[in-house]
N, C-alpha and C. Protein backbone atom coordinates (compact mmCIF):
# COMPACT_ATOMS: atom_id res chain seq x y z
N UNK A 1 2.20 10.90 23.23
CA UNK A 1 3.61 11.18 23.05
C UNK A 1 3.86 12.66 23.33
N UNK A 2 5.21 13.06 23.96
CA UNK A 2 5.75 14.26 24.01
C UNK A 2 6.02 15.14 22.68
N UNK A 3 5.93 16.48 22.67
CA UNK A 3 6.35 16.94 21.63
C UNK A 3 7.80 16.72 21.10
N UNK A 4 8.63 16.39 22.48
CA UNK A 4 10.05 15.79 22.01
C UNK A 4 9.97 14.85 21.31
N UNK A 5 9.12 14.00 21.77
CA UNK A 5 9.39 12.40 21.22
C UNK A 5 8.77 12.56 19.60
N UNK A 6 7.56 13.59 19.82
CA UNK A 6 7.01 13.78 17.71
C UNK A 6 8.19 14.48 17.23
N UNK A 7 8.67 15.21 17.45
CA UNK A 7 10.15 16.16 17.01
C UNK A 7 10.62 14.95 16.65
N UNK A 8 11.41 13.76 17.16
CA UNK A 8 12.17 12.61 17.09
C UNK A 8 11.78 11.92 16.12
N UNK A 9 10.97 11.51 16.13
CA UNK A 9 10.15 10.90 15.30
C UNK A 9 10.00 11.39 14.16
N UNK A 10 9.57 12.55 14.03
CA UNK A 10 9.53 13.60 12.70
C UNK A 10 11.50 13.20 11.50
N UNK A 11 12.23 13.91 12.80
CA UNK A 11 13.74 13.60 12.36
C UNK A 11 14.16 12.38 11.88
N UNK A 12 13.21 11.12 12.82
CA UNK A 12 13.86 9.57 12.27
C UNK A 12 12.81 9.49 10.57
N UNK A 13 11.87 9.98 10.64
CA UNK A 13 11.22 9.56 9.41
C UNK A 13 11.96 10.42 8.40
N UNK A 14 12.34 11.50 8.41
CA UNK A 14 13.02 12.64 7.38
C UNK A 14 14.36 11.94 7.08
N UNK A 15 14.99 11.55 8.16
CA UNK A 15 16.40 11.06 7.35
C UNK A 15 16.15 9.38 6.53
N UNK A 16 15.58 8.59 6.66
CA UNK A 16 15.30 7.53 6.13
C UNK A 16 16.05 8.11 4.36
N UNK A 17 14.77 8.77 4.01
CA UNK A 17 15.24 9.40 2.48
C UNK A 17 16.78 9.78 2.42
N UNK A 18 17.44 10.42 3.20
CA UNK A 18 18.20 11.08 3.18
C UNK A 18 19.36 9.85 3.03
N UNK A 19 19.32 9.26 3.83
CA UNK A 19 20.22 8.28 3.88
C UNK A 19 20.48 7.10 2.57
N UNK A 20 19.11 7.11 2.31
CA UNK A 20 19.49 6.43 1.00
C UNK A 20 19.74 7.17 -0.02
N UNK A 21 19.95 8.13 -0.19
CA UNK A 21 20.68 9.23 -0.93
C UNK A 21 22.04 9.05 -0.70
N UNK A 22 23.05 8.66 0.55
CA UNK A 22 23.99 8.40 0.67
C UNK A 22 23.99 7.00 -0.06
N UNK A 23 23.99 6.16 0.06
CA UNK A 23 23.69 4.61 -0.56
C UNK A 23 23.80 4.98 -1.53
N UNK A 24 23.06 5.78 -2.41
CA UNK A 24 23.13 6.08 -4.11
C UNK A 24 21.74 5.67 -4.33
N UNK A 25 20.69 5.70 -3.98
CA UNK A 25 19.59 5.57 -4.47
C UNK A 25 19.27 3.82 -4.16
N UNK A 26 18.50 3.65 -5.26
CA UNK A 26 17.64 2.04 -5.33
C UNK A 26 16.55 2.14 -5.83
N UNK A 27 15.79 0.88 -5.66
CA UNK A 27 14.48 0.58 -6.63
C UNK A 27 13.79 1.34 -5.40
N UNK A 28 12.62 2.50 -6.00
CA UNK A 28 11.96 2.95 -5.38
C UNK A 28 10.68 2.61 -5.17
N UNK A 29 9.55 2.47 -4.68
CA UNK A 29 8.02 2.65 -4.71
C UNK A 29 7.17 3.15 -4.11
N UNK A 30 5.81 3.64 -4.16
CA UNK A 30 5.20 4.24 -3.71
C UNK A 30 3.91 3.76 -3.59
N UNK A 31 3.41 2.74 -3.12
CA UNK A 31 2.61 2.25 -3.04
C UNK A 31 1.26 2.79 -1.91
N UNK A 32 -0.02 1.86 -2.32
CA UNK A 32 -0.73 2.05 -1.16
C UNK A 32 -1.76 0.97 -0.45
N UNK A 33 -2.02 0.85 0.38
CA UNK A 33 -3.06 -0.91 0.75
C UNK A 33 -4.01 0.01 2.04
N UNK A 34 -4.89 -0.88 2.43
CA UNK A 34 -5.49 0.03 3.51
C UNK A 34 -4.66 -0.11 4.89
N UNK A 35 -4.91 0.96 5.79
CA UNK A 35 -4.17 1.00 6.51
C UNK A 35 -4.26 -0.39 7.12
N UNK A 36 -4.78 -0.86 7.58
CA UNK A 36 -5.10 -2.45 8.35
C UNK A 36 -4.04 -3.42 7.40
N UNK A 37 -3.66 -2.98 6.28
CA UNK A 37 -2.95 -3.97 5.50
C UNK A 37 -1.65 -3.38 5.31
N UNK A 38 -1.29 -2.35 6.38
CA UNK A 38 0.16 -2.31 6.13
C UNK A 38 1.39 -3.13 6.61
N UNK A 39 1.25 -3.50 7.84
CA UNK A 39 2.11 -4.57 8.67
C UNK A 39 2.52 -6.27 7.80
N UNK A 40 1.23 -6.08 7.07
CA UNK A 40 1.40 -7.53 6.66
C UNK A 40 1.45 -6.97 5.14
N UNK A 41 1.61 -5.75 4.63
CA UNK A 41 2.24 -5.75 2.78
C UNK A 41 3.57 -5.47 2.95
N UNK A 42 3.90 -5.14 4.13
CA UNK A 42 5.63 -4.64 4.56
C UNK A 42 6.32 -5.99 4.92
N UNK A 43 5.64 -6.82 5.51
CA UNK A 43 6.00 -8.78 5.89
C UNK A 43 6.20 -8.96 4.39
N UNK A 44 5.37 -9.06 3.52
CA UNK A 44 4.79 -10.34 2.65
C UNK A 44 6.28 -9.47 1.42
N UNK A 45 6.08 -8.06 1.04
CA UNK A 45 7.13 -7.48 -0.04
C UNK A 45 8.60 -7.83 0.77
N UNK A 46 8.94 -7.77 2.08
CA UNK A 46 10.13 -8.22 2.44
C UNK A 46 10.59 -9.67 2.22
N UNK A 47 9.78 -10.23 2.70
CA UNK A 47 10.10 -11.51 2.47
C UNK A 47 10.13 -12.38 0.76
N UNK A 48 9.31 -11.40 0.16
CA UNK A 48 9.61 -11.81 -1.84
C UNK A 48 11.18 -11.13 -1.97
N UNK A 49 11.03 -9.92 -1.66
CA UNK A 49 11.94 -9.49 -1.68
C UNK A 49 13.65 -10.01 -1.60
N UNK A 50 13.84 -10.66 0.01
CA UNK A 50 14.41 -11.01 0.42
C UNK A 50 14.77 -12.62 -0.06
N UNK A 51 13.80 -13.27 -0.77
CA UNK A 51 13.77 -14.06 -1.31
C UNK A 51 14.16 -14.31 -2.81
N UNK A 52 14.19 -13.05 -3.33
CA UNK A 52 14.62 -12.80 -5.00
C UNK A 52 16.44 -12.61 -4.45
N UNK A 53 17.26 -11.96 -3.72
CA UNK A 53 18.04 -11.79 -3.51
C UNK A 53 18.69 -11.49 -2.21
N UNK A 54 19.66 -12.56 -1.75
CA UNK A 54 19.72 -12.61 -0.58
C UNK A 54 20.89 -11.22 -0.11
N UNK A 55 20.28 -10.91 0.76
CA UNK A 55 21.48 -9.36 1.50
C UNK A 55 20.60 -7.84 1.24
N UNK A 56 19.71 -8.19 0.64
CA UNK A 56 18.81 -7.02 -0.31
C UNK A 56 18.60 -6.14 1.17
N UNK A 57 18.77 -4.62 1.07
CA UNK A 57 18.21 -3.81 2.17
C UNK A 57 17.25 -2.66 1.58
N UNK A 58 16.07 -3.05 2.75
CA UNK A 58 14.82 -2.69 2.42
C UNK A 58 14.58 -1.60 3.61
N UNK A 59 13.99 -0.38 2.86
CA UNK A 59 13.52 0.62 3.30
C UNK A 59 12.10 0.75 3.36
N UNK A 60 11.71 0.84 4.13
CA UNK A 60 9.84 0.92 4.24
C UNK A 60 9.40 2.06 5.70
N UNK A 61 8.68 3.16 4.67
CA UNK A 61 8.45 4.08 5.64
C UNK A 61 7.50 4.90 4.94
N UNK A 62 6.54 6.08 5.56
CA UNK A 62 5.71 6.42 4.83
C UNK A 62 4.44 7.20 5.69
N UNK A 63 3.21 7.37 4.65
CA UNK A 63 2.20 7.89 5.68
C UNK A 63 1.36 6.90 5.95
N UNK A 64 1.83 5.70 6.87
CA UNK A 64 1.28 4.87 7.34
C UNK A 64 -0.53 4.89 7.92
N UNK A 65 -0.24 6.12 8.15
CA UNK A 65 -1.74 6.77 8.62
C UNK A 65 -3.15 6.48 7.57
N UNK A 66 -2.46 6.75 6.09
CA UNK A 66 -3.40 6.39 5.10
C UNK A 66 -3.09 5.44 4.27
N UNK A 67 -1.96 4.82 4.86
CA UNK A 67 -1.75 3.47 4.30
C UNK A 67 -0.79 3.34 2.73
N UNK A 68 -0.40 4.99 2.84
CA UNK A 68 0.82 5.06 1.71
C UNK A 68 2.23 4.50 2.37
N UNK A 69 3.11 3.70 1.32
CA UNK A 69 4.44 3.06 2.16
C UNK A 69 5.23 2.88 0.29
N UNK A 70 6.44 3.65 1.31
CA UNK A 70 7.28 3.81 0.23
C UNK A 70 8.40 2.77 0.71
N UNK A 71 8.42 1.55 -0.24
CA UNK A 71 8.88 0.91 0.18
C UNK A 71 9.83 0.59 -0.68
N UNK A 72 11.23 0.74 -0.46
CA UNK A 72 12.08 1.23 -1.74
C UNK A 72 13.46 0.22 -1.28
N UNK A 73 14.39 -0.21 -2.23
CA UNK A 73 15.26 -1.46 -2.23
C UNK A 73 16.40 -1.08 -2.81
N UNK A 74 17.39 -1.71 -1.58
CA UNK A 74 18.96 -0.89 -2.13
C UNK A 74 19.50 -2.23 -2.34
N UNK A 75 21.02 -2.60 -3.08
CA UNK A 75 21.38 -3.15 -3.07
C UNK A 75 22.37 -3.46 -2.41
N UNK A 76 22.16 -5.47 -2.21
CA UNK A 76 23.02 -5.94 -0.89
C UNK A 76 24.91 -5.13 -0.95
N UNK A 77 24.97 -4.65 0.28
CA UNK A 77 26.66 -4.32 0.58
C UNK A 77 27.37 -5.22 -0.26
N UNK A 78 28.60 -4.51 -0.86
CA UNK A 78 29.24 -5.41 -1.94
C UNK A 78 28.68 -5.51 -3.19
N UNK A 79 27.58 -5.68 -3.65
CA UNK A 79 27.19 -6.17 -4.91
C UNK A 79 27.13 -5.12 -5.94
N UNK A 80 26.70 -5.52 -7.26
CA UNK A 80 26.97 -4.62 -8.47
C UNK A 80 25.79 -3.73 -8.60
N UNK A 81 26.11 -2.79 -8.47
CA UNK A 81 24.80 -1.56 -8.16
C UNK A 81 23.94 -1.62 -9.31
N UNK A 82 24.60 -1.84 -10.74
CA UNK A 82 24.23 -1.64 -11.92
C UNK A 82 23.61 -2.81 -12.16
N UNK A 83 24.17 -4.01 -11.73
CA UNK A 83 23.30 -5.74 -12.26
C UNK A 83 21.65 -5.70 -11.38
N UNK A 84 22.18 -4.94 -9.83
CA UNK A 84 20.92 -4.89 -9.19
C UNK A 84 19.82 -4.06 -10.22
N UNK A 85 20.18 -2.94 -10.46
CA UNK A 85 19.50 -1.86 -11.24
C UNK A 85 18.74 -2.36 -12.34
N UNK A 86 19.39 -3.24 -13.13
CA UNK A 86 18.72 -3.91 -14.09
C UNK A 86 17.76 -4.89 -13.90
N UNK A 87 17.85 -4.98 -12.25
CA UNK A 87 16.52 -6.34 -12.42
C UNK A 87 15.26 -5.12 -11.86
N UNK A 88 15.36 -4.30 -11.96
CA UNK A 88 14.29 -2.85 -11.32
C UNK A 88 12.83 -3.40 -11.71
N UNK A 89 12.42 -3.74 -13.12
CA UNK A 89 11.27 -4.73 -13.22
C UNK A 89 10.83 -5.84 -12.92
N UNK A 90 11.98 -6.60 -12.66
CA UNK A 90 11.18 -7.83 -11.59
C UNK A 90 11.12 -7.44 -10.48
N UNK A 91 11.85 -6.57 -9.74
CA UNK A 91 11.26 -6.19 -8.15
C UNK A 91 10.36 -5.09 -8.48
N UNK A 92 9.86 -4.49 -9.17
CA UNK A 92 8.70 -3.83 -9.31
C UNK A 92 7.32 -4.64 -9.08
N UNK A 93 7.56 -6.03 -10.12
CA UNK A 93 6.58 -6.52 -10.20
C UNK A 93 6.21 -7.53 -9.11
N UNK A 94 6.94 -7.80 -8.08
CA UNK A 94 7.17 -8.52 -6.82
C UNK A 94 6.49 -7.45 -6.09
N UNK A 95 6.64 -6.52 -5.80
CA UNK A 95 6.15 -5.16 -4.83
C UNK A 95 4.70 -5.25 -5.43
N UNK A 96 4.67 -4.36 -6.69
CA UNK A 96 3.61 -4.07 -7.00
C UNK A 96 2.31 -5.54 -6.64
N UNK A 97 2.76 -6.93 -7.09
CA UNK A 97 1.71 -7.46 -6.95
C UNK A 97 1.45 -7.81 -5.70
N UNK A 98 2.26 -7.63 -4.63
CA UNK A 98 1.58 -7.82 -3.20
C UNK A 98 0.99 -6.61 -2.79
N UNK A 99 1.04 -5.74 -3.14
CA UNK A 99 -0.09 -4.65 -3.42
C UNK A 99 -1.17 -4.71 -3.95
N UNK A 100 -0.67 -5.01 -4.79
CA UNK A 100 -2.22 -5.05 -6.04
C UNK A 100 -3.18 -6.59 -5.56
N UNK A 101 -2.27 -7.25 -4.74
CA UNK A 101 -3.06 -8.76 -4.23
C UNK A 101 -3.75 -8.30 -2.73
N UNK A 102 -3.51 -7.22 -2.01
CA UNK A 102 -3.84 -6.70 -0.94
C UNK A 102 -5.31 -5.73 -1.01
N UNK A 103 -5.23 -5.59 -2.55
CA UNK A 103 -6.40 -4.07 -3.07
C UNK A 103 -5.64 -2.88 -3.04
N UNK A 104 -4.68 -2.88 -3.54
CA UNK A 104 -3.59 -1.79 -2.75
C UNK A 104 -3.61 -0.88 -4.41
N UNK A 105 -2.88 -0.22 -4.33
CA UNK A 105 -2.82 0.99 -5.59
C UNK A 105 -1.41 -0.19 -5.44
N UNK A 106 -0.77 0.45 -6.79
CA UNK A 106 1.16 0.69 -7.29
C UNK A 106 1.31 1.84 -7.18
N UNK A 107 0.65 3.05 -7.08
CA UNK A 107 0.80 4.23 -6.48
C UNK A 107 0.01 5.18 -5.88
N UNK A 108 0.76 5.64 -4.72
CA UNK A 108 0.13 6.07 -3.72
C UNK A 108 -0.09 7.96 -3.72
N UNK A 109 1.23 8.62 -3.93
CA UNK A 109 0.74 10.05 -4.15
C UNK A 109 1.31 10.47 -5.11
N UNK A 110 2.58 9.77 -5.74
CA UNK A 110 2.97 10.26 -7.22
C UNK A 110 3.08 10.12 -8.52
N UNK A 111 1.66 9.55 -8.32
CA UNK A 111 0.81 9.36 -10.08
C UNK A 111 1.45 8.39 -10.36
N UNK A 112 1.14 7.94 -11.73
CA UNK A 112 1.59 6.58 -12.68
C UNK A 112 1.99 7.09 -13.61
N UNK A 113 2.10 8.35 -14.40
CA UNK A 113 3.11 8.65 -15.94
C UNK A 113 3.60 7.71 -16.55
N UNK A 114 4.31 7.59 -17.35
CA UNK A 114 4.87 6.77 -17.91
C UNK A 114 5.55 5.89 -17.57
N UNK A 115 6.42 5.76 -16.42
CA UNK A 115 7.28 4.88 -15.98
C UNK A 115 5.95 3.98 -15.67
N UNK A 116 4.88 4.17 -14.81
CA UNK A 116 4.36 3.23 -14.47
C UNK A 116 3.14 2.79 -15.09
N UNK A 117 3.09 3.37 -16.06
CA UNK A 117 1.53 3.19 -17.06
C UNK A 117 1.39 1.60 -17.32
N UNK A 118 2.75 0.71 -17.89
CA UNK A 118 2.28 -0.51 -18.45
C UNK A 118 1.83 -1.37 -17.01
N UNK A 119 2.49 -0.93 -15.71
CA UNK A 119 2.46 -2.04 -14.54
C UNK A 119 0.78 -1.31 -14.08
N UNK A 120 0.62 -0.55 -14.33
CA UNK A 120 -0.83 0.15 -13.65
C UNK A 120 -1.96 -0.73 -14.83
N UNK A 121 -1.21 -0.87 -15.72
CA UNK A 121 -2.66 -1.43 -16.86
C UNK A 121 -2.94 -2.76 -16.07
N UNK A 122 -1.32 -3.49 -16.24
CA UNK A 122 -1.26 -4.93 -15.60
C UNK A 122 -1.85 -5.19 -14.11
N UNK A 123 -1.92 -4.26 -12.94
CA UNK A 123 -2.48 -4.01 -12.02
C UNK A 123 -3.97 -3.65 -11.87
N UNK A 124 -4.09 -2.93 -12.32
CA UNK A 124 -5.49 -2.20 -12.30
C UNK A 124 -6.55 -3.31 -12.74
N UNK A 125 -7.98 -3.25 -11.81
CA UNK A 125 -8.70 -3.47 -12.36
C UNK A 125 -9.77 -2.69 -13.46
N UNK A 126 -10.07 -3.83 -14.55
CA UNK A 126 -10.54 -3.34 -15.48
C UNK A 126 -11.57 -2.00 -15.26
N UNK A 127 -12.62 -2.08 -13.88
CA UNK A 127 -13.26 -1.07 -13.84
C UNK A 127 -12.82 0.43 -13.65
N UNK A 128 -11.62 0.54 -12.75
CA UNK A 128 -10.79 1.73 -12.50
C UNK A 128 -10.45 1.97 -13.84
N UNK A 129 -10.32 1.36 -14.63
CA UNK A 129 -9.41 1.80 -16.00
C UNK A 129 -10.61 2.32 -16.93
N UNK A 130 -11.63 1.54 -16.84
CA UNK A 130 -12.99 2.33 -17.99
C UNK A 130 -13.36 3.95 -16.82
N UNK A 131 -13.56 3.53 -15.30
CA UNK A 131 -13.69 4.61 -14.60
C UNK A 131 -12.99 6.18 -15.19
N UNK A 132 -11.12 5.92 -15.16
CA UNK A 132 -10.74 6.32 -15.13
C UNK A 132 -10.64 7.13 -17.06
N UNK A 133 -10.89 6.29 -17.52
CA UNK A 133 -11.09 6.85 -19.26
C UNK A 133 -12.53 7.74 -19.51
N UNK A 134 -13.16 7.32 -18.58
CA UNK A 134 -14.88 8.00 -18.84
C UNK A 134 -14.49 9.47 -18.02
N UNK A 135 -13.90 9.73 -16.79
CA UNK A 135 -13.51 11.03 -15.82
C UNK A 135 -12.58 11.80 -17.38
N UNK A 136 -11.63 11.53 -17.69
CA UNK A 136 -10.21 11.67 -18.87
C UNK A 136 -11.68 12.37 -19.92
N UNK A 137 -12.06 11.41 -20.58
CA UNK A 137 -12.94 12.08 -21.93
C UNK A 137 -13.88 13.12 -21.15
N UNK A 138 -14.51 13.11 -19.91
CA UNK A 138 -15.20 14.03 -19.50
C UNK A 138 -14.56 15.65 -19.61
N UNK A 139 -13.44 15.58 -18.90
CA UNK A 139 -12.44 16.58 -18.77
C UNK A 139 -12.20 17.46 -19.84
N UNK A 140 -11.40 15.97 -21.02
CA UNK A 140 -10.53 16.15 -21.92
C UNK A 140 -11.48 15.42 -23.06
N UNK A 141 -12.21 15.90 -23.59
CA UNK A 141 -13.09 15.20 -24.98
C UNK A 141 -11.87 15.29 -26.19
N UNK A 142 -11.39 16.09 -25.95
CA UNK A 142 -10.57 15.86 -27.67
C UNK A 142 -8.96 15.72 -27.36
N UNK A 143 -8.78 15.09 -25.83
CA UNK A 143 -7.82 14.29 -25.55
C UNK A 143 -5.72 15.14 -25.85
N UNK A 144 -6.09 16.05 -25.42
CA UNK A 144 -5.39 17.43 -25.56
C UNK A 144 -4.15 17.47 -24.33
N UNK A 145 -4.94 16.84 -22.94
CA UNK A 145 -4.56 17.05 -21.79
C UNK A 145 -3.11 15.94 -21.42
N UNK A 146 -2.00 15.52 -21.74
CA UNK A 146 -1.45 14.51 -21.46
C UNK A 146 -1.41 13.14 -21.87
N UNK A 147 -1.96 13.29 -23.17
CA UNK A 147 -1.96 11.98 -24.09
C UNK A 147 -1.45 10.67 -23.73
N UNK A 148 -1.85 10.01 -23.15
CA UNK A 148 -1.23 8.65 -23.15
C UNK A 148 -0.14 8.18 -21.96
N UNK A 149 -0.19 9.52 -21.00
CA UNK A 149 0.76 9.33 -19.98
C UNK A 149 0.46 8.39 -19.06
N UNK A 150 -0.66 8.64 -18.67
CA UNK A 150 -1.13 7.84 -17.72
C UNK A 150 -2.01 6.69 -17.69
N UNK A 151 -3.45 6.92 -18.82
CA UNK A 151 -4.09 5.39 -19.61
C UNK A 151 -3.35 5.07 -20.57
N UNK A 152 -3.19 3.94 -20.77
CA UNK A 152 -2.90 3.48 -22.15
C UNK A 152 -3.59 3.55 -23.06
N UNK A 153 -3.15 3.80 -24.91
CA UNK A 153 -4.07 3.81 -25.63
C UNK A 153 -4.48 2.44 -26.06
C-alpha cells in the first residue's frame, strides 16, 4: 500500500470512534481471540447480536493485527436509547461468550476492574484465575495493591 492509502486508512479507523460519539455512545467492548479467529468472532457476535435485536448497529474495528476488536453496539435508529442501555448485560454476555468460546480474553488492552470482574470470573478459566492470584500475592503479599478490583475475593 501507498503511504496515501495508510494515511486513509489510518483516518477511516480514527473516525469509527468518533462517530459513535455522535450516536451518543453504546454497549462497548474490548475484546481479544487470536488473530486467525477474528473474521469468524466478528460473523458469529454479529449475527447473536443481530439476532437479540433486530436493526442493532454494530461497530467492529481494532488492532486486528493482534487480534484485539472492539466491537461495540449502538442502538437500532428510532429506538429507546435507555431500554437498549439496560439490556448492556445480556449483550455483554452474548459478546463476551463468543470470545471466551473462541479462547479469546473479554478484554483485550483495558483491564477488567470492576465493571468487568464478575464476567471475567464467569469467563476465565479456572487456571488463569489461580495463575493470576499466585503473580497478585507474589507482588502484593499483604494485598495493599487494588483490593478486589480485578480478582474476586
Amino acid at each position: 500500500a501507498s503511504e496515501a492509502q495508510a494515511r486513509a486508512m489510518w483516518r477511516l479507523r480514527e473516525a469509527i470512534p468518533e462517530s459513535q460519539k455522535i450516536e451518543g455512545g453504546g454497549i462497548k467492548h474490548d475484546v481479544s481471540v487470536a488473530v486467525s479467529s477474528v473474521p469468524a468472532f466478528i460473523a458469529e457476535a454479529d449475527r447473536r447480536a443481530r439476532a437479540e435485536l433486530d436493526g442493532i448497529r454494530i461497530f467492529a474495528f481494532g488492532h486486528v493485527g493482534d487480534g484485539n476488536v472492539h466491537f461495540n453496539l449502538v442502538w437500532p435508529e428510532g429506538a429507546d436509547r435507555l431500554a437498549f442501555l439496560d439490556r448492556w448485560p445480556h449483550f455483554n454476555r452474548i459478546v463476551h461468550d463468543v470470545a471466551a468460546g473462541m479462547g479469546g480474553s473479554i478484554s483485550a488492552e483495558h483491564g477488567i476492574g470492576r465493571l468487568k470482574r464478575e464476567e471475567f470470573r464467569r469467563t476465565a478459566q479456572s487456571v488463569e484465575l489461580d495463575v493470576m492470584r499466585r503473580i497478585k500475592t507474589a507482588l502484593d503479599p499483604r494485598g495493599l495493591m487494588n483490593p478486589g478490583k480485578v480478582l474476586p475475593d
